[in-house]
C-alpha atoms as a PDB file:
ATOM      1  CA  UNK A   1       0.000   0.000   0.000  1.00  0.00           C
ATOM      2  CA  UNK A   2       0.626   3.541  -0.659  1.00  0.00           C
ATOM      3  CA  UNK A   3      -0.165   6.855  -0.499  1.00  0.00           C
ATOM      4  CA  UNK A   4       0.004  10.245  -1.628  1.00  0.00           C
ATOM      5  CA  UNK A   5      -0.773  13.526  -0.944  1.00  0.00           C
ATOM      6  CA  UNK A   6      -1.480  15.819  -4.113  1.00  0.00           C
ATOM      7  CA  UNK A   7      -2.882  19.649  -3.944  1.00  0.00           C
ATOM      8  CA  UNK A   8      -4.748  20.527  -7.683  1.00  0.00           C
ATOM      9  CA  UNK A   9      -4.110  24.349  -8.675  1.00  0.00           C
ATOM     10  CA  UNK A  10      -6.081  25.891 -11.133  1.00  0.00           C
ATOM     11  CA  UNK A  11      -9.931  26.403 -11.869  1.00  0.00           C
ATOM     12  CA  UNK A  12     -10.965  23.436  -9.898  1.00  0.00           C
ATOM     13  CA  UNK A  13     -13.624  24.846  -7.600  1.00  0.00           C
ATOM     14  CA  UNK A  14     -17.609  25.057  -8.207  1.00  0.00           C
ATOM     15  CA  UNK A  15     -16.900  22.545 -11.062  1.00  0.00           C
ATOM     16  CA  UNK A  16     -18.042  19.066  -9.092  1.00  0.00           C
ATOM     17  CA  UNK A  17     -14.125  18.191  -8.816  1.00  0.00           C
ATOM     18  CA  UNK A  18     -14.363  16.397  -5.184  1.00  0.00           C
ATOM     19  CA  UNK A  19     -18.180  14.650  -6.371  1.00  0.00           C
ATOM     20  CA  UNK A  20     -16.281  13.209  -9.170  1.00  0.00           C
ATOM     21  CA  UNK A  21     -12.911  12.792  -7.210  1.00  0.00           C
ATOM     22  CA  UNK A  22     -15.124  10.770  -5.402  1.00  0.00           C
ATOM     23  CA  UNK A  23     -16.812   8.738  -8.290  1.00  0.00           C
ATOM     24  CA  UNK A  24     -13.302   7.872  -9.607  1.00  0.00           C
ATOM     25  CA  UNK A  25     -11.550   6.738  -6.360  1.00  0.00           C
ATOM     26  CA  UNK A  26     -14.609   4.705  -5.932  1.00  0.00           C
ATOM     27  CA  UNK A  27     -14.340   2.765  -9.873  1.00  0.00           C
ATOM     28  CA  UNK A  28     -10.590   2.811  -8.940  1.00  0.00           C
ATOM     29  CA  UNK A  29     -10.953   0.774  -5.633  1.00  0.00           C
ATOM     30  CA  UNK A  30      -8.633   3.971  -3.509  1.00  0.00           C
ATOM     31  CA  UNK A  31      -8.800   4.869  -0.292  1.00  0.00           C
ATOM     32  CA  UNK A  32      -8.774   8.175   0.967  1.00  0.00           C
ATOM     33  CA  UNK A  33     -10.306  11.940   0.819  1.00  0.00           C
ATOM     34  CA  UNK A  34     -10.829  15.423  -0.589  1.00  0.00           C
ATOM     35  CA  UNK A  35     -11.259  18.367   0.359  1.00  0.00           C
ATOM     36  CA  UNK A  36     -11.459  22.296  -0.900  1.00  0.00           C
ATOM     37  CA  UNK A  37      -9.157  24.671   0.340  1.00  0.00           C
ATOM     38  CA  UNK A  38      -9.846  28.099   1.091  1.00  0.00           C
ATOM     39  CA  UNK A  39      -7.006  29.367  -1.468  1.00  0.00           C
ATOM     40  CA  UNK A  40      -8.704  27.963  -4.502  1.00  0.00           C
ATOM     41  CA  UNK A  41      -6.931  24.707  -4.762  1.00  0.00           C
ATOM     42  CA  UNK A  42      -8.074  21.063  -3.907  1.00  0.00           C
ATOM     43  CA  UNK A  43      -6.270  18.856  -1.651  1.00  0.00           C
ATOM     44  CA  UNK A  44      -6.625  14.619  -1.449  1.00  0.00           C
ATOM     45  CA  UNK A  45      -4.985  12.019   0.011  1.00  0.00           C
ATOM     46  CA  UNK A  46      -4.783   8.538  -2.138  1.00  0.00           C
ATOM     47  CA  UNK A  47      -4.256   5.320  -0.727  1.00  0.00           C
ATOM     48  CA  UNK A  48      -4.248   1.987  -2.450  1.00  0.00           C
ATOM     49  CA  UNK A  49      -1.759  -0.157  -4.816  1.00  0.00           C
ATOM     50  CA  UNK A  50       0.558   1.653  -6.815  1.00  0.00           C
ATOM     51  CA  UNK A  51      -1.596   1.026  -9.978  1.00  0.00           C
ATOM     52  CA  UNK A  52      -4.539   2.077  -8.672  1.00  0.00           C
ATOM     53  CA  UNK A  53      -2.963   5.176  -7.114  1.00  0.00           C
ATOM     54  CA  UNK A  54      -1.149   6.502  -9.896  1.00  0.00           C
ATOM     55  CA  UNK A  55      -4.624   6.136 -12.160  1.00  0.00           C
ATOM     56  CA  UNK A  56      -5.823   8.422  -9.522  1.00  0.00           C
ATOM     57  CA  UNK A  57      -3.157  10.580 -10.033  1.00  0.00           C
ATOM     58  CA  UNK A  58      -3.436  10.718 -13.322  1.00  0.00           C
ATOM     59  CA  UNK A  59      -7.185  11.301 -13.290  1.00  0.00           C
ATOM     60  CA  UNK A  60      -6.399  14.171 -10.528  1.00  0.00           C
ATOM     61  CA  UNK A  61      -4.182  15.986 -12.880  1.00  0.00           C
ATOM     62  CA  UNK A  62      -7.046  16.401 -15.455  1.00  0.00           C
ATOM     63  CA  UNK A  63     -10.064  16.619 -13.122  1.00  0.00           C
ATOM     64  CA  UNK A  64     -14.036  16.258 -14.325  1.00  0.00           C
ATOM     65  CA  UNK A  65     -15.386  18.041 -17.483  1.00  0.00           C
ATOM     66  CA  UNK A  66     -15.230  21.769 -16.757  1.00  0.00           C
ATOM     67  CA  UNK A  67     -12.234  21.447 -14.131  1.00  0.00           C
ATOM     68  CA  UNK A  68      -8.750  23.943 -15.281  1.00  0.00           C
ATOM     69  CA  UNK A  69      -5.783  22.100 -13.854  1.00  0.00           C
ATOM     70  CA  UNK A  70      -2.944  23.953 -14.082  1.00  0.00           C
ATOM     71  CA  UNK A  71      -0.661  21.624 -11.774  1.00  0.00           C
ATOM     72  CA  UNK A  72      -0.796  19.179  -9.246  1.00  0.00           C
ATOM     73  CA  UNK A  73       2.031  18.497  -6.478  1.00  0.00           C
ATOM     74  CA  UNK A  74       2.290  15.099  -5.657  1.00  0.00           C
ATOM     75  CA  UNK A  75       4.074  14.369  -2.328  1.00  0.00           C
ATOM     76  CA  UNK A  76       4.150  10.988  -0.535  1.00  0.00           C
ATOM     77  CA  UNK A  77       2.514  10.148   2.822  1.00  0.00           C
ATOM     78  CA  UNK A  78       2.009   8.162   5.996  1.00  0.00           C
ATOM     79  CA  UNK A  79      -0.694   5.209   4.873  1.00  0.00           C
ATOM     80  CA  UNK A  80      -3.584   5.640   7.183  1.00  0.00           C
ATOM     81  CA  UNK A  81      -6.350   3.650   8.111  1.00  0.00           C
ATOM     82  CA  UNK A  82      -8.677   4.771   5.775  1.00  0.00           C
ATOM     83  CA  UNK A  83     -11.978   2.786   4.172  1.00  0.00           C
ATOM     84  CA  UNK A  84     -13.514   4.150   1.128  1.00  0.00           C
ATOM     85  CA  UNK A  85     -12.858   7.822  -0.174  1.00  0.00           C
ATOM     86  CA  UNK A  86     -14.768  10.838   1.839  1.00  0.00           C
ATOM     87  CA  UNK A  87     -15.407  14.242   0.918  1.00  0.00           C
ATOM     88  CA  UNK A  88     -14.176  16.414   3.702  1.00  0.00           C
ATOM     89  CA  UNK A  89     -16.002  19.501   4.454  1.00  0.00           C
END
């Protein structure tokens, strides 16, 4: 198992990115969450094989329909305990 931390920069606010962050993790099999931040970027965590988390990597650095990504940084992290994928409020 691993994990990853990645913050998305660009127009990905008000655009249904963490609903379909959500969606995806879930098709994917990843653990984890994701959350808004209040300077205009998204934050998740990932968990899962390294297949699966890369394809949600991947998928993070394009976002849903009507998402901007400029960038995403991608930094590694502690696996956790986590079941399922959460939206964090």
């Amino acid at each position: 198992m691993i994990r990853r931390r990645v913050v998305v920069h660009g127009g990905v606010q008000g655009v249904g990115f963490r609903y379909s962050a959500r969606l995806e993790a879930d098709r994917l099999g990843v653990a984890g969450w994701v959350r808004n931040r209040p300077d205009g970027t998204v934050e998740a965590e990932v968990e899962g094989d390294e297949a699966s988390v890369q394809a949600m990597l991947e998928w993070l650095a394009h976002g849903p329909p009507g998402a901007a990504v400029l960038r995403t940084d991608v930094s590694d992290a502690e696996p956790g305990s986590d079941r399922g994928f959460r939206i964090e409020f």
